[in-house]
Every structure is written in structure tokens, then in C-alpha cells.
N, C-alpha and C. Protein backbone atom coordinates (compact mmCIF):
# COMPACT_ATOMS: atom_id res chain seq x y z
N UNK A 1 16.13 4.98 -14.69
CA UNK A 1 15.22 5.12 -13.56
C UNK A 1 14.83 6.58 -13.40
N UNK A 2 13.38 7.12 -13.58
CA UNK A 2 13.06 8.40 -13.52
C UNK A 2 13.00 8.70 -11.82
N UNK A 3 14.03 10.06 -11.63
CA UNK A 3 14.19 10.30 -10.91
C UNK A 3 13.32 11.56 -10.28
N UNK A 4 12.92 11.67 -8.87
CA UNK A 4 11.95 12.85 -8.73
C UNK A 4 10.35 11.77 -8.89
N UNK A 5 10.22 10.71 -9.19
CA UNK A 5 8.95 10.27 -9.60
C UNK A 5 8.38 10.40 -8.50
N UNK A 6 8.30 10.32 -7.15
CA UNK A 6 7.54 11.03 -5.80
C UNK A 6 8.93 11.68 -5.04
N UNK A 7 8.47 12.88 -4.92
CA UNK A 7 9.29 14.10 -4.07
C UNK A 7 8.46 14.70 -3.06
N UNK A 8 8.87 14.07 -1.93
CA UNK A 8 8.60 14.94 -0.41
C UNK A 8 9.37 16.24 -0.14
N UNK A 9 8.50 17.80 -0.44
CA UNK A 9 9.14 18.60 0.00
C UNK A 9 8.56 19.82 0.80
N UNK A 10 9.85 19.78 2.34
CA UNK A 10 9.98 20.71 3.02
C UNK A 10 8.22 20.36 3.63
N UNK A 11 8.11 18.95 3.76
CA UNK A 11 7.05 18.23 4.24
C UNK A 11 6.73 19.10 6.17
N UNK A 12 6.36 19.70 6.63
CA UNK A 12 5.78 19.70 8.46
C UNK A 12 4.02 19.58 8.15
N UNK A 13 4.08 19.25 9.54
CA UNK A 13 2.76 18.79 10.04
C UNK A 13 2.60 18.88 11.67
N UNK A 14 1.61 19.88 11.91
CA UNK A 14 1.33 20.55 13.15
C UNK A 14 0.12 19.79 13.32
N UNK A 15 -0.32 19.31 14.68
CA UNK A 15 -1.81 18.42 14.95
C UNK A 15 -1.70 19.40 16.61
N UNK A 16 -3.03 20.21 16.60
CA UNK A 16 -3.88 20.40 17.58
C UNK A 16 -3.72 19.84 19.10
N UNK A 17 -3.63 20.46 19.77
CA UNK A 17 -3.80 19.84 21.14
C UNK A 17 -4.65 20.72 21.89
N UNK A 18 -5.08 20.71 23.50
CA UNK A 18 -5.22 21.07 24.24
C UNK A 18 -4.58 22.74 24.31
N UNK A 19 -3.29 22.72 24.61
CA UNK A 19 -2.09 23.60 25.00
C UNK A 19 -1.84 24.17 23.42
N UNK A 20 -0.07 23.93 23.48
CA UNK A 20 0.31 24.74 22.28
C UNK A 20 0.23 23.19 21.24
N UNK A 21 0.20 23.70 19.86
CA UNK A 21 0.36 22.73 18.66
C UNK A 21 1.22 21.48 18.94
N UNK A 22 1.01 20.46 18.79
CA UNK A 22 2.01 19.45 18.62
C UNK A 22 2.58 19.61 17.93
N UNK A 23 3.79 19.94 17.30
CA UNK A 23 4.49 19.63 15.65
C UNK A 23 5.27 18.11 15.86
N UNK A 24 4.74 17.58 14.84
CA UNK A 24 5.14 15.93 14.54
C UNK A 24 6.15 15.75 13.34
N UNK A 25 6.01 16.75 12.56
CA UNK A 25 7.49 16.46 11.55
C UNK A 25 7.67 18.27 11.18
N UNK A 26 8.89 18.10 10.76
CA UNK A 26 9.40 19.52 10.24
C UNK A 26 10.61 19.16 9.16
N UNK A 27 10.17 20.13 8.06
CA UNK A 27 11.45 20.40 6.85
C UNK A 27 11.49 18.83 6.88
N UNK A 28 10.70 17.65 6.18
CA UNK A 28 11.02 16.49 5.42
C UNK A 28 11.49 16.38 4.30
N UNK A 29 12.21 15.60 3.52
CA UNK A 29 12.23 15.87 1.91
C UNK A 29 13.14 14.63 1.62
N UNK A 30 12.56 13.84 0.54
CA UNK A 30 12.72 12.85 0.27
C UNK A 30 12.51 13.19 -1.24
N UNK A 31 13.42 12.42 -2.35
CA UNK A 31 13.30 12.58 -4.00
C UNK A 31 13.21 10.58 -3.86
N UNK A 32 12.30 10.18 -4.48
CA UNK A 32 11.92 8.84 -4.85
C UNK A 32 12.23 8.71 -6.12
N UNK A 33 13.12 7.56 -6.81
CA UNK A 33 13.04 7.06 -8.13
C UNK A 33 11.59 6.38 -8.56
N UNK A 34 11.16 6.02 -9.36
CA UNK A 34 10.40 5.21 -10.02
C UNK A 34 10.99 3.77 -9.51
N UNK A 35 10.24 2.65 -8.82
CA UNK A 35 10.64 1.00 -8.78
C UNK A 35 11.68 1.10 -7.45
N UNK A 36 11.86 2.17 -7.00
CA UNK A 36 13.11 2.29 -5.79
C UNK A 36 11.93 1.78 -4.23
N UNK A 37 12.92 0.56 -3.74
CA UNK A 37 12.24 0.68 -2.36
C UNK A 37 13.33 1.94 -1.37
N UNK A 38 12.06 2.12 -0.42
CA UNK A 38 12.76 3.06 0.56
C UNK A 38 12.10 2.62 1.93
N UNK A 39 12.78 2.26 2.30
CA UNK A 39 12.82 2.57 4.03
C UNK A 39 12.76 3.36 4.65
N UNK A 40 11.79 3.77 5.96
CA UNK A 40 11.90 4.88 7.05
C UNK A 40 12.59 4.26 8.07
N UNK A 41 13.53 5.03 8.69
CA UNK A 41 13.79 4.08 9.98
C UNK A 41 14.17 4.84 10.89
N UNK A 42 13.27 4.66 12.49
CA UNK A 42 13.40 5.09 13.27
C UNK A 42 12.90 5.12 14.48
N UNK A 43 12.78 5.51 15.60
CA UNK A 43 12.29 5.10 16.86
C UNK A 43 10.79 5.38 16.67
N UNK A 44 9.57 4.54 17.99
CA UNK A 44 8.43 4.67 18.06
C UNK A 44 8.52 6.28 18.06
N UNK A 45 7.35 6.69 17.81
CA UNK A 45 6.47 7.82 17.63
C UNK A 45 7.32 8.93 17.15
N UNK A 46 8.47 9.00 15.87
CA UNK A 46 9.32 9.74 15.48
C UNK A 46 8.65 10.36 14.29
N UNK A 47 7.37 9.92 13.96
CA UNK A 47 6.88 10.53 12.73
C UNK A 47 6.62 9.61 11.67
N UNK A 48 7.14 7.80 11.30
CA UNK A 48 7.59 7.50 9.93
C UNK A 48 5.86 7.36 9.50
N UNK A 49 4.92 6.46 10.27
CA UNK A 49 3.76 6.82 9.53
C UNK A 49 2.57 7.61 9.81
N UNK A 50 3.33 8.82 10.15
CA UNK A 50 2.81 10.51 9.66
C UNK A 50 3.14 10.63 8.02
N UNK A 51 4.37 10.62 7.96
CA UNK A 51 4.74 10.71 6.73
C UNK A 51 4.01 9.83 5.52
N UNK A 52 3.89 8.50 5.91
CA UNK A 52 3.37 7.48 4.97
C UNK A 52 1.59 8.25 4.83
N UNK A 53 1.40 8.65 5.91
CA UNK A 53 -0.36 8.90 5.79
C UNK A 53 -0.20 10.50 4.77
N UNK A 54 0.63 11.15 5.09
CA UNK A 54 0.43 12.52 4.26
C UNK A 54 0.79 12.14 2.53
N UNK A 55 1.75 11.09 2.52
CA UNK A 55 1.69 10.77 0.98
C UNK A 55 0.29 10.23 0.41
N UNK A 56 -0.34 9.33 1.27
CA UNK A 56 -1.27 8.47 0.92
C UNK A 56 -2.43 9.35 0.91
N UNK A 57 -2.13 10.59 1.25
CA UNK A 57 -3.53 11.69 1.13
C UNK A 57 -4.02 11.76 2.72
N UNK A 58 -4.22 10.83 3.17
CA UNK A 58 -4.45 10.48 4.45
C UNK A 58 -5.01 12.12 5.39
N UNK A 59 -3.49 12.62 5.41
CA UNK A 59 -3.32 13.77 6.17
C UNK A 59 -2.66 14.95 5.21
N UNK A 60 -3.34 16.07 6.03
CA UNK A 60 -2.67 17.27 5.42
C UNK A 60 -1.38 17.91 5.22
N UNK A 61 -0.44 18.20 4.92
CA UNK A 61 0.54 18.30 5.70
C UNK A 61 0.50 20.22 5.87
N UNK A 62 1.14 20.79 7.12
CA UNK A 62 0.74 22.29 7.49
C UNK A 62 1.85 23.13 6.35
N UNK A 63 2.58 22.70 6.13
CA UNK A 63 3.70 22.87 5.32
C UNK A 63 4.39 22.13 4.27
N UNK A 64 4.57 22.80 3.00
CA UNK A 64 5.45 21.55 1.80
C UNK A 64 4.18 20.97 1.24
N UNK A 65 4.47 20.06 0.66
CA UNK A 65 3.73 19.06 -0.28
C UNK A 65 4.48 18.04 -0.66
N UNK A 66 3.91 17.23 -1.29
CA UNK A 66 4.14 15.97 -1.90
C UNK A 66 3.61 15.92 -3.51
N UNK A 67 4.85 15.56 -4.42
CA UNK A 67 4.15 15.85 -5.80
C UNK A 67 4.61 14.46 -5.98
N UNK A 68 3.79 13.90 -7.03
CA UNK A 68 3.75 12.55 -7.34
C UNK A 68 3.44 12.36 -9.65
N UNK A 69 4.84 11.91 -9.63
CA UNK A 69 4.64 12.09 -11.32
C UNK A 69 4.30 13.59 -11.59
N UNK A 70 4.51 14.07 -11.20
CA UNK A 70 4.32 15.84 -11.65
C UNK A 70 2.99 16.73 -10.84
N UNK A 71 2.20 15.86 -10.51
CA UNK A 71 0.91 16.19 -9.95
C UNK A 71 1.01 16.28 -8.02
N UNK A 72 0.34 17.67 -7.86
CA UNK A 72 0.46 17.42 -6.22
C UNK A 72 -0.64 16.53 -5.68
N UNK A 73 -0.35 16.05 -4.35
CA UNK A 73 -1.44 14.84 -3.85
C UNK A 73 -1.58 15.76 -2.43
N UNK A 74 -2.99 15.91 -2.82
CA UNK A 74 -3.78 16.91 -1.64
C UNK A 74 -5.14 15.71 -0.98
N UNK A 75 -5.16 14.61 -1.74
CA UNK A 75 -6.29 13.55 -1.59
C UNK A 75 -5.92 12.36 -1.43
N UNK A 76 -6.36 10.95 -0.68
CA UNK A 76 -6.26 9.94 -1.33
C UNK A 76 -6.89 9.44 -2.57
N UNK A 77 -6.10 8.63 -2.87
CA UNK A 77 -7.06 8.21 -4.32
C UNK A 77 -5.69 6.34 -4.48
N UNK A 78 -6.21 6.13 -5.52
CA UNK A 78 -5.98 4.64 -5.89
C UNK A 78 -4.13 4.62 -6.54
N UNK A 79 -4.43 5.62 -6.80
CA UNK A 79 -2.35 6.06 -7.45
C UNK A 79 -1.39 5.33 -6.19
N UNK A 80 -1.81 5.93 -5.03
CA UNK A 80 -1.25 4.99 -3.57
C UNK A 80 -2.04 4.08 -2.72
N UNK A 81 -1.43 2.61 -2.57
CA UNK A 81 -2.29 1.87 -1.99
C UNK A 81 -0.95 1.86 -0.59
N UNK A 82 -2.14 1.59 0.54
CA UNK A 82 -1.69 1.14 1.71
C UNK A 82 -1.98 -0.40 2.33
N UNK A 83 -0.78 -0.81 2.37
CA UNK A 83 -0.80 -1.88 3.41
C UNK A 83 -0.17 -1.55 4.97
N UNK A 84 -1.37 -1.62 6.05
CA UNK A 84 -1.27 -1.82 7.16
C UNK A 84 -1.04 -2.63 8.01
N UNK A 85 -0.48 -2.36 8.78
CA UNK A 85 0.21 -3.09 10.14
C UNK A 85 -1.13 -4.44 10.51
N UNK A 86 -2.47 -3.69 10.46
CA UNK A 86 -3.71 -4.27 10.45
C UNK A 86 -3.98 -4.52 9.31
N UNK A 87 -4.57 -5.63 8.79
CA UNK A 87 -4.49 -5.91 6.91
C UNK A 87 -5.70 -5.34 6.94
N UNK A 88 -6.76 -4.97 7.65
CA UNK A 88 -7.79 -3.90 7.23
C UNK A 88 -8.85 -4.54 6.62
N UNK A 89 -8.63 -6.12 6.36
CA UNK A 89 -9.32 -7.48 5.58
C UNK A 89 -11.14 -6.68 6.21
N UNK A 90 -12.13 -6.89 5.75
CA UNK A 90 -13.92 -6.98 6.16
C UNK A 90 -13.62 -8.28 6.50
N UNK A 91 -14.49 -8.60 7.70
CA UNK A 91 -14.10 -9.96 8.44
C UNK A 91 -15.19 -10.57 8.01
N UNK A 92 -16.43 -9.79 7.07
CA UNK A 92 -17.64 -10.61 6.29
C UNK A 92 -17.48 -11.22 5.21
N UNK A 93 -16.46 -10.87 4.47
CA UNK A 93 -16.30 -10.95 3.07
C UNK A 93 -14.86 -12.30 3.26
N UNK A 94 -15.11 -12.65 1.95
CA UNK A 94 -14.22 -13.89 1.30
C UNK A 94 -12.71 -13.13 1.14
N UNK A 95 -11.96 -14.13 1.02
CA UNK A 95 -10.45 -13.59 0.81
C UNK A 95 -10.69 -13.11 -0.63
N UNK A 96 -11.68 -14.00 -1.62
CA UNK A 96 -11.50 -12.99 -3.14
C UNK A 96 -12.27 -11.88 -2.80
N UNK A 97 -13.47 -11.47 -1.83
CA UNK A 97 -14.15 -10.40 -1.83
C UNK A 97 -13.71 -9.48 -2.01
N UNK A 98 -12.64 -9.74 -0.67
CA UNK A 98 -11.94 -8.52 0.14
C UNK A 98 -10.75 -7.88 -1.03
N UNK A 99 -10.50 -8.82 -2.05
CA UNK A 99 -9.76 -7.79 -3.01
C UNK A 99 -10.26 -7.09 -4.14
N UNK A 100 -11.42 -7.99 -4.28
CA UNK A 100 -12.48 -7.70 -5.63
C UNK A 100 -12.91 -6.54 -5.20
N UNK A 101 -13.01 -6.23 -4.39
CA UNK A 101 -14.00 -5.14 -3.52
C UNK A 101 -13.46 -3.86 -4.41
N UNK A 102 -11.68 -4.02 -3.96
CA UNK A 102 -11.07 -3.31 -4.67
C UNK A 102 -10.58 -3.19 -6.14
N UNK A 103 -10.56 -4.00 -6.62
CA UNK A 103 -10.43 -4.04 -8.10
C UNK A 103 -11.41 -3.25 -8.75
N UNK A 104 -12.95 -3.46 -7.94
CA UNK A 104 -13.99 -2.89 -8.74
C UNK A 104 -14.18 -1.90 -8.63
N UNK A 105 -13.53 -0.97 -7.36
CA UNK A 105 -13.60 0.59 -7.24
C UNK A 105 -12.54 1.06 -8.27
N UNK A 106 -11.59 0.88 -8.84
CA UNK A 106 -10.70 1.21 -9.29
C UNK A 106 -10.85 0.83 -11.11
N UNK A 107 -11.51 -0.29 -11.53
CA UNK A 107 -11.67 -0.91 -12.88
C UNK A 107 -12.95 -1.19 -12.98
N UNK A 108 -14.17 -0.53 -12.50
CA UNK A 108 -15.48 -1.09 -13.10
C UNK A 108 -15.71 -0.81 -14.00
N UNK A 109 -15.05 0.76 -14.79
CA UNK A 109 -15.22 1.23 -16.27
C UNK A 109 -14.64 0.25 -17.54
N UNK A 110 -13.12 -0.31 -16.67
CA UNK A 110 -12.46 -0.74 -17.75
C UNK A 110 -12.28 -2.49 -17.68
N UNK A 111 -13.07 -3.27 -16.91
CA UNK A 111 -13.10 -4.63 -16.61
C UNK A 111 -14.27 -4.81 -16.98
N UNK A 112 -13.98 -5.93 -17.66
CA UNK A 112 -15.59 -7.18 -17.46
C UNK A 112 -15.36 -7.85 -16.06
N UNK A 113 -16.63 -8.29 -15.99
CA UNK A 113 -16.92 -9.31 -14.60
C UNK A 113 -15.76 -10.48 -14.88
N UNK A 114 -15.65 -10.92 -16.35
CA UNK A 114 -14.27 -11.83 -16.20
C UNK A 114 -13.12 -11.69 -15.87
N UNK A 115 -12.92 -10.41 -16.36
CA UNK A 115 -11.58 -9.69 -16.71
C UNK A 115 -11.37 -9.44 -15.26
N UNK A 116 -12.21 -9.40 -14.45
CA UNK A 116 -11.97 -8.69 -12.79
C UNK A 116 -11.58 -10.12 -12.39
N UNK A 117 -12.45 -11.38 -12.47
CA UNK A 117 -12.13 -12.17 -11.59
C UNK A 117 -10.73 -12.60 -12.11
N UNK A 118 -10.56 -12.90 -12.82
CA UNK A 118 -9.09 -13.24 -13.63
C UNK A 118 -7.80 -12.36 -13.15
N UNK A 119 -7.91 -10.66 -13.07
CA UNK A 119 -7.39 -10.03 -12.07
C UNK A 119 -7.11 -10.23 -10.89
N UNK A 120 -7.96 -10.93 -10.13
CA UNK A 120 -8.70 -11.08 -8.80
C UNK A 120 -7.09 -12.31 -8.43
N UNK A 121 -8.05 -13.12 -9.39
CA UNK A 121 -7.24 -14.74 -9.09
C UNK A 121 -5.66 -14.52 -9.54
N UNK A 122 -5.43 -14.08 -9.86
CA UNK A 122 -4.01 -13.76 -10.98
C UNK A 122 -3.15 -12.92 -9.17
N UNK A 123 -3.58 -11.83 -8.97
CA UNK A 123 -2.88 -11.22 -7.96
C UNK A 123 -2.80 -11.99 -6.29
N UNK A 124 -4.09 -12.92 -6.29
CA UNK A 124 -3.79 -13.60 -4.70
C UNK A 124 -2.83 -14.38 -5.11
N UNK A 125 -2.79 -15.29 -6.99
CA UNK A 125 -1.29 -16.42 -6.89
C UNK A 125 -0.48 -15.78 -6.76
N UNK A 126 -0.26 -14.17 -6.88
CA UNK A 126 0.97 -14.00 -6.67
C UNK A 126 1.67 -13.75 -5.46
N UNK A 127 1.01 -13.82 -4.37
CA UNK A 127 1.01 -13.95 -2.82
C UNK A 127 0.81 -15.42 -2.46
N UNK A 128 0.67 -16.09 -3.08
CA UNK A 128 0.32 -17.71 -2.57
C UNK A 128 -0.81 -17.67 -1.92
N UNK A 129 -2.13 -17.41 -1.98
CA UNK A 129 -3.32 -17.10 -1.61
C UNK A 129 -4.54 -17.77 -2.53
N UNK A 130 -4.39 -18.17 -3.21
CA UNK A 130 -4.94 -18.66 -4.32
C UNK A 130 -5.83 -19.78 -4.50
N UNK A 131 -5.29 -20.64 -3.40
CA UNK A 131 -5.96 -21.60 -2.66
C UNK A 131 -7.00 -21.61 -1.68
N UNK A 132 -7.11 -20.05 -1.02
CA UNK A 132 -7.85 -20.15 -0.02
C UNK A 132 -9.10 -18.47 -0.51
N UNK A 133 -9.62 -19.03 -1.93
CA UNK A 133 -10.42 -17.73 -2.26
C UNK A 133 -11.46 -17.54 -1.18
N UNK A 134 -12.50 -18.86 -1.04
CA UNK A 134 -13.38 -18.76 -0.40
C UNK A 134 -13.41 -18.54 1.28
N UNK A 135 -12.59 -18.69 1.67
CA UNK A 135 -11.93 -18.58 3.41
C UNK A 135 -12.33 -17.05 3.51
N UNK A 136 -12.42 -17.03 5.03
CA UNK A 136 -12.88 -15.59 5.38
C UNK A 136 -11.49 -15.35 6.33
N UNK A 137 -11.23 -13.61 6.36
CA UNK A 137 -10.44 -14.00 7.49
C UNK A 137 -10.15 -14.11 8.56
N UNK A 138 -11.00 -14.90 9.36
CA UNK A 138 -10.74 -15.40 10.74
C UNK A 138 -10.98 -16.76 10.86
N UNK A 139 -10.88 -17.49 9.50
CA UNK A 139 -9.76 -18.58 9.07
C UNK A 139 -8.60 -18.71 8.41
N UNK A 140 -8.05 -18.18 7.97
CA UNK A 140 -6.82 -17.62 7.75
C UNK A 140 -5.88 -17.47 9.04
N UNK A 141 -4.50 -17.52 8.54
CA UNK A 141 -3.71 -16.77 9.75
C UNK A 141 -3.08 -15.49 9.56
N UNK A 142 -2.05 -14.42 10.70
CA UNK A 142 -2.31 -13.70 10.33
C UNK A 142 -1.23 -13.19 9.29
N UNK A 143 -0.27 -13.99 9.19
CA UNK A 143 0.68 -13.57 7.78
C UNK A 143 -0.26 -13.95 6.16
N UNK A 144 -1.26 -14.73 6.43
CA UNK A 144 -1.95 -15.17 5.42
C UNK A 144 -2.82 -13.85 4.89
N UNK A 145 -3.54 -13.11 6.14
CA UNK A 145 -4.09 -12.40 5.85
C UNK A 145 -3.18 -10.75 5.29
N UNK A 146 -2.14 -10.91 5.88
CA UNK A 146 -1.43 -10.00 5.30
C UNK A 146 -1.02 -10.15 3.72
N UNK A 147 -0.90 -11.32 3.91
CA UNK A 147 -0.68 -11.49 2.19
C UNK A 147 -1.59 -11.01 1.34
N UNK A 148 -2.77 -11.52 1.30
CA UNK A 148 -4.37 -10.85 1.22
C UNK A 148 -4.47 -9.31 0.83
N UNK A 149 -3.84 -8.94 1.83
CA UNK A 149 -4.07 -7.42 2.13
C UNK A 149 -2.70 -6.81 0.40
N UNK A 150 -1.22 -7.69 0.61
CA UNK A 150 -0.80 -7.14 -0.41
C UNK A 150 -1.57 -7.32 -1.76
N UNK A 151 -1.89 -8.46 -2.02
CA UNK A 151 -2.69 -8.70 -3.11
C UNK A 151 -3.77 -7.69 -3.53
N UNK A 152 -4.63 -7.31 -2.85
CA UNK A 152 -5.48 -6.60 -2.64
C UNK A 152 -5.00 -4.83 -3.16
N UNK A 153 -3.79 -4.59 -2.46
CA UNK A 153 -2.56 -2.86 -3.28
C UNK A 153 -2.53 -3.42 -4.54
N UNK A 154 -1.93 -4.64 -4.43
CA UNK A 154 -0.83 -5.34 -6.33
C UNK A 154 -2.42 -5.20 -7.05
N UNK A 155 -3.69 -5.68 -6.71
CA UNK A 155 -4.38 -5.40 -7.75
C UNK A 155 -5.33 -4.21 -7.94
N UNK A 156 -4.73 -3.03 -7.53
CA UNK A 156 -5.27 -1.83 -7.69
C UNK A 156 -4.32 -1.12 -8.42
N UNK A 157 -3.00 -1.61 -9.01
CA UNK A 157 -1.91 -1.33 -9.96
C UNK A 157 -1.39 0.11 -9.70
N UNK A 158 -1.26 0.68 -8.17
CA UNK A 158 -0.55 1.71 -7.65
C UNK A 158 0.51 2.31 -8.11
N UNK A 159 0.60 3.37 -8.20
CA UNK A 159 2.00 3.71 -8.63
C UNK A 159 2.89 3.54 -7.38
N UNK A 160 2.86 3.98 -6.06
CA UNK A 160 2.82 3.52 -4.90
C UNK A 160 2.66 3.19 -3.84
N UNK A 161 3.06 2.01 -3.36
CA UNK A 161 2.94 1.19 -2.62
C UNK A 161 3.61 1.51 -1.13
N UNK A 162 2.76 1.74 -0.31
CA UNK A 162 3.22 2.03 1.16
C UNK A 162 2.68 1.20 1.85
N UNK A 163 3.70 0.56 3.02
CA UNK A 163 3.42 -0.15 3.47
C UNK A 163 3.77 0.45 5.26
N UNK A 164 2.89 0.24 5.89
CA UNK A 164 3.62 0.91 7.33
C UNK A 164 3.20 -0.32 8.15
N UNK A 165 4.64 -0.97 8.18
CA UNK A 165 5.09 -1.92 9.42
C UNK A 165 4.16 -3.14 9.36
N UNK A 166 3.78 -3.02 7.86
CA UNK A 166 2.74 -4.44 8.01
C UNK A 166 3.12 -5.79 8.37
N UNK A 167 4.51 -6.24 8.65
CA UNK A 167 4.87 -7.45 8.97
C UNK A 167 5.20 -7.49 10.65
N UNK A 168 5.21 -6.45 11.28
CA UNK A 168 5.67 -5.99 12.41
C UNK A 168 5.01 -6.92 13.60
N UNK A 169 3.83 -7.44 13.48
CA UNK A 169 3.22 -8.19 14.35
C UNK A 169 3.63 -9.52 13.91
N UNK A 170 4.39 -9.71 13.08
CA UNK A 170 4.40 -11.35 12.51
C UNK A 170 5.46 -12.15 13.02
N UNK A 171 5.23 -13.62 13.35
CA UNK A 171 6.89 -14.08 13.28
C UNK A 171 7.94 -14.04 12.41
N UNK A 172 9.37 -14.38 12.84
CA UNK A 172 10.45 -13.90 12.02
C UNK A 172 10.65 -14.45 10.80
N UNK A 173 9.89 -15.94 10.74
CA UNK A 173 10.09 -16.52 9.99
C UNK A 173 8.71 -16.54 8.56
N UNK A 174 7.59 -16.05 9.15
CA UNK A 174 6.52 -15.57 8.07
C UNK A 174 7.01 -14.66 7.49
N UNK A 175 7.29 -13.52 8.12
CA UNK A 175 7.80 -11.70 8.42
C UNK A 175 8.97 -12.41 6.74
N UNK A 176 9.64 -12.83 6.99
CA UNK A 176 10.90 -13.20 6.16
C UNK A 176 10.24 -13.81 4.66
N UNK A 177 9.06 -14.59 5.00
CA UNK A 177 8.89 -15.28 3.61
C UNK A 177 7.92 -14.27 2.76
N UNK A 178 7.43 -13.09 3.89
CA UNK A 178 6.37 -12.16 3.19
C UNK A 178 7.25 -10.92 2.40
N UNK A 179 7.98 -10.87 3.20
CA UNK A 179 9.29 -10.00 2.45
C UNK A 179 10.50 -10.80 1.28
N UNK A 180 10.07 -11.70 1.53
CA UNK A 180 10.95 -12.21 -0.04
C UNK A 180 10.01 -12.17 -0.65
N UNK A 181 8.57 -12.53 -0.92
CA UNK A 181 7.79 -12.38 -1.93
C UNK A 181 7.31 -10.82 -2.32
N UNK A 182 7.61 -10.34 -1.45
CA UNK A 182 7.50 -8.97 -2.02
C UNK A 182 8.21 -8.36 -2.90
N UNK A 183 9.64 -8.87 -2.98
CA UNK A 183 10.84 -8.22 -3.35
C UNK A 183 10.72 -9.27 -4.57
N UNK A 184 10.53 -10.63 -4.51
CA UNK A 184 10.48 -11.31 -5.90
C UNK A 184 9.34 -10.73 -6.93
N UNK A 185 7.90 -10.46 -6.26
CA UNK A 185 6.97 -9.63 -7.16
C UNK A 185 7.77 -8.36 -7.70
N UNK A 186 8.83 -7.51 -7.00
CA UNK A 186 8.64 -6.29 -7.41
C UNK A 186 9.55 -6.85 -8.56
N UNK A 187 10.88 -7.68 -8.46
CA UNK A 187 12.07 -8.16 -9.18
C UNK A 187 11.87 -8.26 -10.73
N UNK A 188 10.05 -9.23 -10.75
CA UNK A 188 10.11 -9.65 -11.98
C UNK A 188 9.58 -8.75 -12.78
N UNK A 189 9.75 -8.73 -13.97
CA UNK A 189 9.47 -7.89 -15.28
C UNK A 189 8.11 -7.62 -15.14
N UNK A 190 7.92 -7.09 -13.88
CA UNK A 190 6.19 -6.42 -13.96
C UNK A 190 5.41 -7.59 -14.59
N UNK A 191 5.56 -9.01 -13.63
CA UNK A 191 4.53 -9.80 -14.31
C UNK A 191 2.77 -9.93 -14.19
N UNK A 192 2.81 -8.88 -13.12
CA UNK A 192 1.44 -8.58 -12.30
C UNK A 192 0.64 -7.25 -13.18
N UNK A 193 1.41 -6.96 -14.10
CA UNK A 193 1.21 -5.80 -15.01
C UNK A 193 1.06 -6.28 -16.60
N UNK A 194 1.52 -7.49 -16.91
CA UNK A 194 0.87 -8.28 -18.31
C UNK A 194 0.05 -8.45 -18.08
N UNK A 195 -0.96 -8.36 -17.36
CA UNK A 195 -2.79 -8.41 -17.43
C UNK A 195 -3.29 -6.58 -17.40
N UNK A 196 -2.46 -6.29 -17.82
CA UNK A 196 -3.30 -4.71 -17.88
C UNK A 196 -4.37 -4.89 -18.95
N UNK A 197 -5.60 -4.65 -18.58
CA UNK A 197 -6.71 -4.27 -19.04
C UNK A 197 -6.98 -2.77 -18.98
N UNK A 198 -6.43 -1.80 -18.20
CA UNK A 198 -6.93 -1.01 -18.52
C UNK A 198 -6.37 0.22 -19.66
């Protein structure tokens, strides 16, 4: 397991006010393996997704950096996908839209129109979504649409995957079946990664 593969260091982040500076985190530092889940854990408004937004490019941080595979991340870009608390779904678009959308920002150089939908369809079965391409979502429910939303990271082939509190609105018992399928996707031999096309 390559170790160091994302390193948070000596991470602060000062945000503007009125008065004197807010400071919202100070001296962070986190060393990530490659395939390692990690948990933040801690009370409302303690910082955890400050932190998730400064990896994801999101935000600046006033101090430290974040290097990722050797490279610092001063931007977002497709290397980190986010799943939100809000699945972030276009409430115009189809459940395949809303992931195609993304596939095609990320693989229009290196996909055919087949090769995408096949992508497309390949990553909602692996959320159990598969059934409901054409559904928009505000037919859907909302662990359904969260699923959606992972499908949508899994087929932008992230190095990582942040997720801030996306099951947090759900019942205990969706919340539970969305988190075993997460942990069974990550388990298996990268089966969401034998369709690499690119």
C-alpha cells in the first residue's frame, strides 16, 4: 500500500469576516495510503468539510498544502470527485444524464459514444440504479438518488473519493445498505476499473 499517496500538510485556513479573521482550521496533517478509507470525526462546525473542500480544490487553504501522488492541488479537477450531503443530481436531466454528463467531461477524448454509454450503464449497476436510467430525480428517492450521485464519482475513475456526510439525511436502514455497497465496490478487485478505456 503506497504510503503518502494524499498528504495534508500543516493544512490552516483563515475566512474573512466583518471584525478580526475567522480561523477555521490550524496545523492539519493527515498522510493517506492509496485504497485506505478515512474518517473525519467530529462535532458540527469543527472544520471536517473545510478540510474535504480544500482537498477537492474547492478552497484555498491560507497555510500548508495538500499534495496528491506527488503533485500539489491548488484546483479542482476530476483526480477528486465529491459526493454531497445534497447528491447535487440536475433535476432536468435523466438518472443516466446526470452521470453521462460526467463521464463526458472527463472521457470525450478517450470514449466513443458506446464506450460512454457502456461506462454509464456499467457504474449505475454497480449502485443498483440500473433499472431506473430514464427516471428523473424527483422520482427517485432520496437514498436512490444518492446512489446516483456515487455512480456518477465511480464513473469519473477518481483517485479520490470524498464524500462529506452524504448519507447523513438518510434512514438508518438505507444509510446502512449505501454504506455496505460502498465498501463492497471498494473490496472488489477494482471491478469498476476492468472497463478502463482510457
Amino acid at each position: 500500500m503506497q504510503k503518502n499517496y494524499l498528504k495534508v500538510s500543516q493544512v490552516g485556513i483563515e475566512f474573512p469576516t466583518d471584525g478580526e479573521p475567522f480561523r477555521a482550521l490550524q496545523n492539519v496533517n493527515l498522510s493517506i495510503a492509496k485504497g485506505e478509507f478515512i474518517s473525519l470525526i467530529g462535532h458540527s462546525g469543527c472544520g471536517k468539510s473545510t478540510v474535504l473542500n480544500i482537498i477537492a480544490g474547492l478552497y484555498q487553504a491560507s497555510e500548508g498544502g495538500i499534495i496528491l501522488e506527488g503533485r500539489e492541488v491548488d484546483e479542482p479537477g476530476p483526480d477528486r470527485a465529491v459526493v454531497f450531503q445534497n447528491h447535487a443530481l440536475l433535476p432536468w436531466l435523466s438518472v443516466y444524464e446526470n452521470v453521462e454528463l460526467a463521464v463526458k467531461c472527463v472521457f470525450k477524448h478517450s470514449k466513443s459514444k458506446a464506450e460512454i454509454r457502456e461506462w454509464v450503464e456499467h457504474n449505475l449497476s454497480l449502485v443498483h440504479m440500473d433499472h431506473a436510467l430514464n427516471k428523473r430525480p424527483g422520482e427517485i428517492s432520496g437514498g436512490m438518488k444518492q446512489r446516483v450521485g456515487i455512480a456518477r464519482c465511480l464513473a469519473m475513475q477518481p483517485k479520490v473519493l470524498l464524500m462529506d456526510e452524504p448519507f447523513g439525511a438518510l434512514d438508518a436502514l438505507t444509510r446502512a445498505h449505501l454504506q455496505d455497497s460502498l465498501m463492497d465496490i471498494q473490496n472488489e478487485p477494482r471491478q469498476y476499473r476492468s472497463h478502463d478505456y482510457s
